[in-house]
PDB file of N, CA and C in Angstrom:
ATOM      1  N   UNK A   1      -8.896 -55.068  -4.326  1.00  0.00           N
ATOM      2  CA  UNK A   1      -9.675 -53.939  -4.815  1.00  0.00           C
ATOM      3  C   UNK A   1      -9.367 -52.649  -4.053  1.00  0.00           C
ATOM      4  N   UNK A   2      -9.133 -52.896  -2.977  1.00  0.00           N
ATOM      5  CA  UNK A   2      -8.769 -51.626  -2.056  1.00  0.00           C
ATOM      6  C   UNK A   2      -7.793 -51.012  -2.411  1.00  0.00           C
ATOM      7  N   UNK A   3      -6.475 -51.460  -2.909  1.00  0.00           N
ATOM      8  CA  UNK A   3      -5.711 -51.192  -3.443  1.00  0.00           C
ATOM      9  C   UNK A   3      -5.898 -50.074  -4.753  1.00  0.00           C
ATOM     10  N   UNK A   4      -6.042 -50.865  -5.357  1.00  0.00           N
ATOM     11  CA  UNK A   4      -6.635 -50.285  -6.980  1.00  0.00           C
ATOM     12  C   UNK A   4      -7.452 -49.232  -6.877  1.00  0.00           C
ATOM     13  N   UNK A   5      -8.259 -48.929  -5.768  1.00  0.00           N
ATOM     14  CA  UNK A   5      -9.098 -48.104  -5.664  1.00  0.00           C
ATOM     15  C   UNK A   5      -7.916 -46.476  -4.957  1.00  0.00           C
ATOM     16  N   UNK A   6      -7.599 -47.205  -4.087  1.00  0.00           N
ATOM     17  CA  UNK A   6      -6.590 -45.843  -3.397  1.00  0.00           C
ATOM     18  C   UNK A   6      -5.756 -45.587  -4.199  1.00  0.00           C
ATOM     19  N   UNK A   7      -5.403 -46.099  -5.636  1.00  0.00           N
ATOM     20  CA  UNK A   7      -4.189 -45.876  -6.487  1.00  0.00           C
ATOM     21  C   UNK A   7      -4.980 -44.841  -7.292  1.00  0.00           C
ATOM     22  N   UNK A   8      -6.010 -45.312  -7.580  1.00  0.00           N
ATOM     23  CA  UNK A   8      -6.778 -44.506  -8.845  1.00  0.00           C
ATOM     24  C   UNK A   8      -7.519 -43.096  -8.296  1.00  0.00           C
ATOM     25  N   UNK A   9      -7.482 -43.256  -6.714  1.00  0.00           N
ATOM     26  CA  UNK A   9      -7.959 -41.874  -5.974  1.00  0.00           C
ATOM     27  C   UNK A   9      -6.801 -40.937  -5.856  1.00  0.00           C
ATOM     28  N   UNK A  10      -5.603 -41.609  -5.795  1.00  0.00           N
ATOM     29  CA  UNK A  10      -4.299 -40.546  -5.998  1.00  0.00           C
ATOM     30  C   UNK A  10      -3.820 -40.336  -7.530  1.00  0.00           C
ATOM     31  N   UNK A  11      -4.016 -40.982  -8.059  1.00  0.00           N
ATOM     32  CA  UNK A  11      -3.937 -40.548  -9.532  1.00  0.00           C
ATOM     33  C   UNK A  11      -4.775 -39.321 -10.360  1.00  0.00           C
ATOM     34  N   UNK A  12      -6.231 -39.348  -9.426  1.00  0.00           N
ATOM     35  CA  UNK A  12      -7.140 -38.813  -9.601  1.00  0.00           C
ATOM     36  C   UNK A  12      -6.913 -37.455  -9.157  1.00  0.00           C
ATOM     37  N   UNK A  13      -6.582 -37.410  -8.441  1.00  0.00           N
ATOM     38  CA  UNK A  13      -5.685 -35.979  -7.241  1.00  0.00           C
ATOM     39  C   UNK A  13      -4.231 -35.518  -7.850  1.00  0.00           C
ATOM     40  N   UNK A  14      -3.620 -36.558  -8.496  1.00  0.00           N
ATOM     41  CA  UNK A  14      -2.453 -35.648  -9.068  1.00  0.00           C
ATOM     42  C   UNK A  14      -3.153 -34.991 -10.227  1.00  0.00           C
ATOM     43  N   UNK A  15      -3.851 -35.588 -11.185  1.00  0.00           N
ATOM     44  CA  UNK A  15      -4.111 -35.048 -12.702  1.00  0.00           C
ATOM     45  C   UNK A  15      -5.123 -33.751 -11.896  1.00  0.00           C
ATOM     46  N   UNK A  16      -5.830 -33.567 -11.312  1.00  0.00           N
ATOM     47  CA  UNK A  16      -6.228 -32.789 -10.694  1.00  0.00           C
ATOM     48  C   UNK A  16      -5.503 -31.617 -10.756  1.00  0.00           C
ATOM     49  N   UNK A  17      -4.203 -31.975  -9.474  1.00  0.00           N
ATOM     50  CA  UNK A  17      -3.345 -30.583  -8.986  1.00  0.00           C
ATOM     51  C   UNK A  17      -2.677 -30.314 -10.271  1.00  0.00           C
ATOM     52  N   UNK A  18      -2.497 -31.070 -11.400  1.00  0.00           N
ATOM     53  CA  UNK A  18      -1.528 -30.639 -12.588  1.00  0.00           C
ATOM     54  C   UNK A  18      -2.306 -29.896 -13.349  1.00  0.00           C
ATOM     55  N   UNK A  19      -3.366 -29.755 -13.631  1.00  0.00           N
ATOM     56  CA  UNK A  19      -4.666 -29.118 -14.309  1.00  0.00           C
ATOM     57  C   UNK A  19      -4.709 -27.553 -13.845  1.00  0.00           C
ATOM     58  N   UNK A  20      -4.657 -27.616 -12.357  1.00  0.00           N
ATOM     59  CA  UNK A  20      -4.384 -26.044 -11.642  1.00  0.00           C
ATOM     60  C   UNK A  20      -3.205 -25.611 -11.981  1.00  0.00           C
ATOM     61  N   UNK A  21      -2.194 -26.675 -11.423  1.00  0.00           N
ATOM     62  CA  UNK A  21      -0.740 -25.808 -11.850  1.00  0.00           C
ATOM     63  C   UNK A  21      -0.724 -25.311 -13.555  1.00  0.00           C
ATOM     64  N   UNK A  22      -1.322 -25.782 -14.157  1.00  0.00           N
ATOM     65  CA  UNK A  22      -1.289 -25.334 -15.690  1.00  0.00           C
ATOM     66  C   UNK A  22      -2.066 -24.219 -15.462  1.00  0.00           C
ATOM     67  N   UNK A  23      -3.042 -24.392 -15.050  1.00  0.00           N
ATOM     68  CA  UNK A  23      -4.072 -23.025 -15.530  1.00  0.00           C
ATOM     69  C   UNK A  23      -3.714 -21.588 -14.322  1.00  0.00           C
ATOM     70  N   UNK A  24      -3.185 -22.206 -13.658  1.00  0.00           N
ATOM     71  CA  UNK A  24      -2.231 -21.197 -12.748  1.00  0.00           C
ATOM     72  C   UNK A  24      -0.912 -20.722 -13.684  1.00  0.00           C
ATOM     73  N   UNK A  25      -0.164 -21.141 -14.449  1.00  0.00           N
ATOM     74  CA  UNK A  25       0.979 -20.907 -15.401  1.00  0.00           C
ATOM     75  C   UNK A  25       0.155 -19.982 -16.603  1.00  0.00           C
ATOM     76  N   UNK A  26      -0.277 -20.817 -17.030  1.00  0.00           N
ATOM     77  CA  UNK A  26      -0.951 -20.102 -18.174  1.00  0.00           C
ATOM     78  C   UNK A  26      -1.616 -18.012 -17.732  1.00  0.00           C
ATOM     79  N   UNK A  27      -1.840 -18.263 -16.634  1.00  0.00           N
ATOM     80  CA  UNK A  27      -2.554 -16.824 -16.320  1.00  0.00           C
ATOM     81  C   UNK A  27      -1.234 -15.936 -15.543  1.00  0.00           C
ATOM     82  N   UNK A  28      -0.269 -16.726 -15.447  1.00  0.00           N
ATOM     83  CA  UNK A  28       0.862 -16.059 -14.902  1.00  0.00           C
ATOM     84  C   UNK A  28       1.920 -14.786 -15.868  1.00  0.00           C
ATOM     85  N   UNK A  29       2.273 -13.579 -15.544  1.00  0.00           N
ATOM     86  CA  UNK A  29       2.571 -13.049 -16.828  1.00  0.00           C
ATOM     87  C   UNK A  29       3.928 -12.715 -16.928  1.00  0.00           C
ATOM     88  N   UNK A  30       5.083 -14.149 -15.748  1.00  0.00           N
ATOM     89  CA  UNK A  30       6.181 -14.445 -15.894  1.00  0.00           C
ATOM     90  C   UNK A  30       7.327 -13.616 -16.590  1.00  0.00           C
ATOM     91  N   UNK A  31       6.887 -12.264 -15.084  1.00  0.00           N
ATOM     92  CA  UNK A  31       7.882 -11.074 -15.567  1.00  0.00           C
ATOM     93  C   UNK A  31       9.287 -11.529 -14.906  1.00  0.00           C
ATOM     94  N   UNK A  32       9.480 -12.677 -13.917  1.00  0.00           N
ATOM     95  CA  UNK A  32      10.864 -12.484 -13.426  1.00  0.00           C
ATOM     96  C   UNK A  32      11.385 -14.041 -13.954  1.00  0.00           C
ATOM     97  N   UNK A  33      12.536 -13.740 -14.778  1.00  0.00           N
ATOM     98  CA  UNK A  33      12.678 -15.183 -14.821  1.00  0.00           C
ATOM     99  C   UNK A  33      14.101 -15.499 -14.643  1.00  0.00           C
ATOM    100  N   UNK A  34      15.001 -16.988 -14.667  1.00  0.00           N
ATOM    101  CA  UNK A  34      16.279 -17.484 -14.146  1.00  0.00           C
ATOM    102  C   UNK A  34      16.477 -18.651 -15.334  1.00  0.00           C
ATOM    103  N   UNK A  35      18.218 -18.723 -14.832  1.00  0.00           N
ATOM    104  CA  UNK A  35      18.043 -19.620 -15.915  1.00  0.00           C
ATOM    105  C   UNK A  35      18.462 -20.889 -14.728  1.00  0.00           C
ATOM    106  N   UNK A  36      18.025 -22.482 -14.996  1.00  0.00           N
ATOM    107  CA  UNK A  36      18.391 -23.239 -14.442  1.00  0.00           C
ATOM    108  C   UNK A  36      18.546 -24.770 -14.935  1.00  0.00           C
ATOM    109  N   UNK A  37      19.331 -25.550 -14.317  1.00  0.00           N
ATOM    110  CA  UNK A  37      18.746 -26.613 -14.854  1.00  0.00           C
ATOM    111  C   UNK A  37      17.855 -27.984 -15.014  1.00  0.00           C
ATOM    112  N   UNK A  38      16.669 -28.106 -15.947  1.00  0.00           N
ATOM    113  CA  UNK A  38      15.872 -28.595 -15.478  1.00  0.00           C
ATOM    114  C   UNK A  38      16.199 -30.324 -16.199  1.00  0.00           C
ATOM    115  N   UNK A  39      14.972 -30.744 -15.378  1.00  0.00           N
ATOM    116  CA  UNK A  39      15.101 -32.520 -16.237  1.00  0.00           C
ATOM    117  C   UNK A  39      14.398 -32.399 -17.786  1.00  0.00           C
ATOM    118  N   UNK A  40      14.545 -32.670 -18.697  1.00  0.00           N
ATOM    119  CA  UNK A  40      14.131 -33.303 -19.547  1.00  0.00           C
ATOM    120  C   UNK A  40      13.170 -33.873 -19.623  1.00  0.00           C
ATOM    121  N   UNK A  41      12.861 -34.831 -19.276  1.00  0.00           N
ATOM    122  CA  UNK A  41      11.757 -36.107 -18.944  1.00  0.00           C
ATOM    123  C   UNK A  41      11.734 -36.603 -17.405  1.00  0.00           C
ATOM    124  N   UNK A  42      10.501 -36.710 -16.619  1.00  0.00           N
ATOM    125  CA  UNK A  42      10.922 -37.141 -15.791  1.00  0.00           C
ATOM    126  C   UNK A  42      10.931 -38.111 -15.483  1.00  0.00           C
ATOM    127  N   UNK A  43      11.388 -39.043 -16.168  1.00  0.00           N
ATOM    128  CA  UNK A  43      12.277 -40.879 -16.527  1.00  0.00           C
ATOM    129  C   UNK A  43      13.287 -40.655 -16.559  1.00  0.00           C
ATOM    130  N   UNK A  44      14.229 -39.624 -16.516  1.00  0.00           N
ATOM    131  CA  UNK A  44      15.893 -39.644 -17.600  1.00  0.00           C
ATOM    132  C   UNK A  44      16.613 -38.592 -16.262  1.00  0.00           C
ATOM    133  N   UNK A  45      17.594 -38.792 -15.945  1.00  0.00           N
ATOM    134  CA  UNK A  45      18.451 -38.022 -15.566  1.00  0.00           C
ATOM    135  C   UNK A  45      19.656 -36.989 -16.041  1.00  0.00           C
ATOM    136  N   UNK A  46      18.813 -36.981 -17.426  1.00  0.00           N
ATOM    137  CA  UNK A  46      19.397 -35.917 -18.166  1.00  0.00           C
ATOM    138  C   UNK A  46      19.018 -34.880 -18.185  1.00  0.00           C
ATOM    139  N   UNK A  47      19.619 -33.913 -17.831  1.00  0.00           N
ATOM    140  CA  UNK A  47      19.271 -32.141 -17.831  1.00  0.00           C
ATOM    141  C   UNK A  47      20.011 -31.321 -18.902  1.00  0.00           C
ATOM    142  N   UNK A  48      19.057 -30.449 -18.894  1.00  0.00           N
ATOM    143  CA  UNK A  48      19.487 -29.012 -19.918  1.00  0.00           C
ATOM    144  C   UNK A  48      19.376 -27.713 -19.133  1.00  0.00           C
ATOM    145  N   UNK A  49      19.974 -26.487 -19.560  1.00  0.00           N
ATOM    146  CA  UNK A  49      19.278 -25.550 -19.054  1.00  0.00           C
ATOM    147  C   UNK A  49      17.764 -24.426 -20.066  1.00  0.00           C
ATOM    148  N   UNK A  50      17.432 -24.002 -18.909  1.00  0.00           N
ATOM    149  CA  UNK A  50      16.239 -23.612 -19.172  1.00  0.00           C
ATOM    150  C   UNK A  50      15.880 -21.908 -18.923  1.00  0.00           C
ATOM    151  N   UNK A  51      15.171 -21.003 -19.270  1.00  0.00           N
ATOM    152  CA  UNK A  51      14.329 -20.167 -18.698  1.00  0.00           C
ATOM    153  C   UNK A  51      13.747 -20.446 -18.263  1.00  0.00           C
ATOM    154  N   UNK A  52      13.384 -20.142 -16.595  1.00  0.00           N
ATOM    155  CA  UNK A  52      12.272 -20.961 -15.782  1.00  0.00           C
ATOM    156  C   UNK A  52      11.724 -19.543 -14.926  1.00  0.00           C
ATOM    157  N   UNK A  53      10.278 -19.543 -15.168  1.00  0.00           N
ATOM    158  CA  UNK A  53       9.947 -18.261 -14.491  1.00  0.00           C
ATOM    159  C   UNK A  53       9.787 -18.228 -12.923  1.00  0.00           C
ATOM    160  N   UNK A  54      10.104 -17.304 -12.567  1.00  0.00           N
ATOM    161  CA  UNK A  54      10.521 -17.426 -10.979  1.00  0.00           C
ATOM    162  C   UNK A  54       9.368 -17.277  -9.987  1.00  0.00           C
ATOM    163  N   UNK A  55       8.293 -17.268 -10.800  1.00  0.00           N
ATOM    164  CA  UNK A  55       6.741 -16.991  -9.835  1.00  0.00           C
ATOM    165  C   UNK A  55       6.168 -18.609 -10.147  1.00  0.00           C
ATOM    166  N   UNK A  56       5.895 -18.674 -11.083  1.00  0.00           N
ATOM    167  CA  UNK A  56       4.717 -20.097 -11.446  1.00  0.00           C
ATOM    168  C   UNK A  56       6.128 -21.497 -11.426  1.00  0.00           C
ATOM    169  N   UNK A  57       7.329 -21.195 -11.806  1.00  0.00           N
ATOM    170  CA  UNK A  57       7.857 -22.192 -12.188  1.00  0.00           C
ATOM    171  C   UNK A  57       8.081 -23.199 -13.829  1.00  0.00           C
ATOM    172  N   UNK A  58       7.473 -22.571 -14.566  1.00  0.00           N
ATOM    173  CA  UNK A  58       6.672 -22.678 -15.758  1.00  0.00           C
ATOM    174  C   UNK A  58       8.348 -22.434 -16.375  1.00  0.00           C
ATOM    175  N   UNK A  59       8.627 -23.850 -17.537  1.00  0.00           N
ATOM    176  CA  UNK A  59       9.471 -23.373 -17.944  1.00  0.00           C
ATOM    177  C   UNK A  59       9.212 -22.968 -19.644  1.00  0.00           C
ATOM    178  N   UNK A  60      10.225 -21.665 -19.710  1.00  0.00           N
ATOM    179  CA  UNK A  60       9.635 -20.663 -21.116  1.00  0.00           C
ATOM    180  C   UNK A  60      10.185 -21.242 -22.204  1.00  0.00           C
ATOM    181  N   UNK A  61      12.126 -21.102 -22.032  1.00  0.00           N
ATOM    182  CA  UNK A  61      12.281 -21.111 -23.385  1.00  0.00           C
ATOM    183  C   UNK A  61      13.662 -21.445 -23.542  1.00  0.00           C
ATOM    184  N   UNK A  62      14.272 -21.995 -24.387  1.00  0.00           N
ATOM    185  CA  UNK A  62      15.988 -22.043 -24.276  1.00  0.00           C
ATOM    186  C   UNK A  62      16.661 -20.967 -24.497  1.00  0.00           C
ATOM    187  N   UNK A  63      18.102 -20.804 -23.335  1.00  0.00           N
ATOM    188  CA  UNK A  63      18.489 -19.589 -23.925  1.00  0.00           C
ATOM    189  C   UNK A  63      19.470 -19.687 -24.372  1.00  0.00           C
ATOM    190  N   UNK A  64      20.062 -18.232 -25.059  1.00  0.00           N
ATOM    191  CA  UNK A  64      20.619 -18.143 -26.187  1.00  0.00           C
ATOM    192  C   UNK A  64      22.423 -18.463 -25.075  1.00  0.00           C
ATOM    193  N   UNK A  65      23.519 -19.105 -26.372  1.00  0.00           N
ATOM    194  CA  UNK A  65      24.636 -19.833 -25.702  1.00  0.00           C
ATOM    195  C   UNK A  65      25.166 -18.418 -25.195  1.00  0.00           C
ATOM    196  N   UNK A  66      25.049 -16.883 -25.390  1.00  0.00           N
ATOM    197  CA  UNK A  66      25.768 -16.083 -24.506  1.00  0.00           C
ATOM    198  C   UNK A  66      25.299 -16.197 -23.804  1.00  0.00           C
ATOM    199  N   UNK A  67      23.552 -16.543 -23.419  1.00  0.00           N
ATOM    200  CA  UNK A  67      23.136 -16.346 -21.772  1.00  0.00           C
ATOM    201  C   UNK A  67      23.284 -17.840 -20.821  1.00  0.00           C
ATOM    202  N   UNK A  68      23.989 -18.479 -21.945  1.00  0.00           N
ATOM    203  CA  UNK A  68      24.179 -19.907 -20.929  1.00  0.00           C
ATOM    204  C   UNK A  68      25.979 -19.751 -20.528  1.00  0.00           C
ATOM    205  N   UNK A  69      26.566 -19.241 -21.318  1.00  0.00           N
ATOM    206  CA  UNK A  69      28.072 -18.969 -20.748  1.00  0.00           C
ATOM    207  C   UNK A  69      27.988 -17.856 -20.031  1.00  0.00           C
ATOM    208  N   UNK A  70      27.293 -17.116 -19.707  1.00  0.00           N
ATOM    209  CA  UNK A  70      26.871 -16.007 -18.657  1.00  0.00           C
ATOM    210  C   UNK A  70      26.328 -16.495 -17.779  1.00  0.00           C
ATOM    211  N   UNK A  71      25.349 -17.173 -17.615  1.00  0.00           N
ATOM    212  CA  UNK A  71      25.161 -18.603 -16.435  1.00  0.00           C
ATOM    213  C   UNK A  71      25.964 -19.313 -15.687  1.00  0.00           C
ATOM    214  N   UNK A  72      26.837 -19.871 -16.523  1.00  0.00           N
ATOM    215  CA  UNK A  72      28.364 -20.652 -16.173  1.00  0.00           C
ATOM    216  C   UNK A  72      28.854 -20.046 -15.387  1.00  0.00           C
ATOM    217  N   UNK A  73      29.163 -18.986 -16.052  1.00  0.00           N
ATOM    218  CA  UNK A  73      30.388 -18.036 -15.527  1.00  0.00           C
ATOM    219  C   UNK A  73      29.986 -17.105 -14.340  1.00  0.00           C
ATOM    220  N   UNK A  74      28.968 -17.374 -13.735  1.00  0.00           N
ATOM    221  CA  UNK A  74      28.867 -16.447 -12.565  1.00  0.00           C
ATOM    222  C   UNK A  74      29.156 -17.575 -10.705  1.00  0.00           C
TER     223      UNK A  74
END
């Protein structure tokens, strides 16, 4: 039981901190942003790239293939 109990108190604490980090993103008005590449899922070691804003971390949006061969290429 001790077990089960300290699992479900850290589970309890992540959904927690993910609740802030959202409502911290959401109020963020993600004027500086980068492009990078992020995971997909985080099960899969497959990545894409991303707009990822450079204050909250919050990722926006896919970008367009000139701004990903402009990515590349620097």
């Amino acid at each position: 039981m001790k077990l089960k109990y300290k699992i479900q108190k850290l589970l309890d604490q992540k959904n927690k901190a993910e609740k802030e980090i959202e409502k911290l993103q959401q109020d963020c008005n993600h004027k500086s942003k980068y492009i990078r590449f992020v995971y997909l899922n985080p099960h899969s070691q497959q990545t894409s790239t991303r707009w990822v804003c450079e204050d909250c971390q919050k990722i926006l949006h896919i970008p367009s293939e000139f701004e990903i061969k402009k990515f590349i290429n620097k």
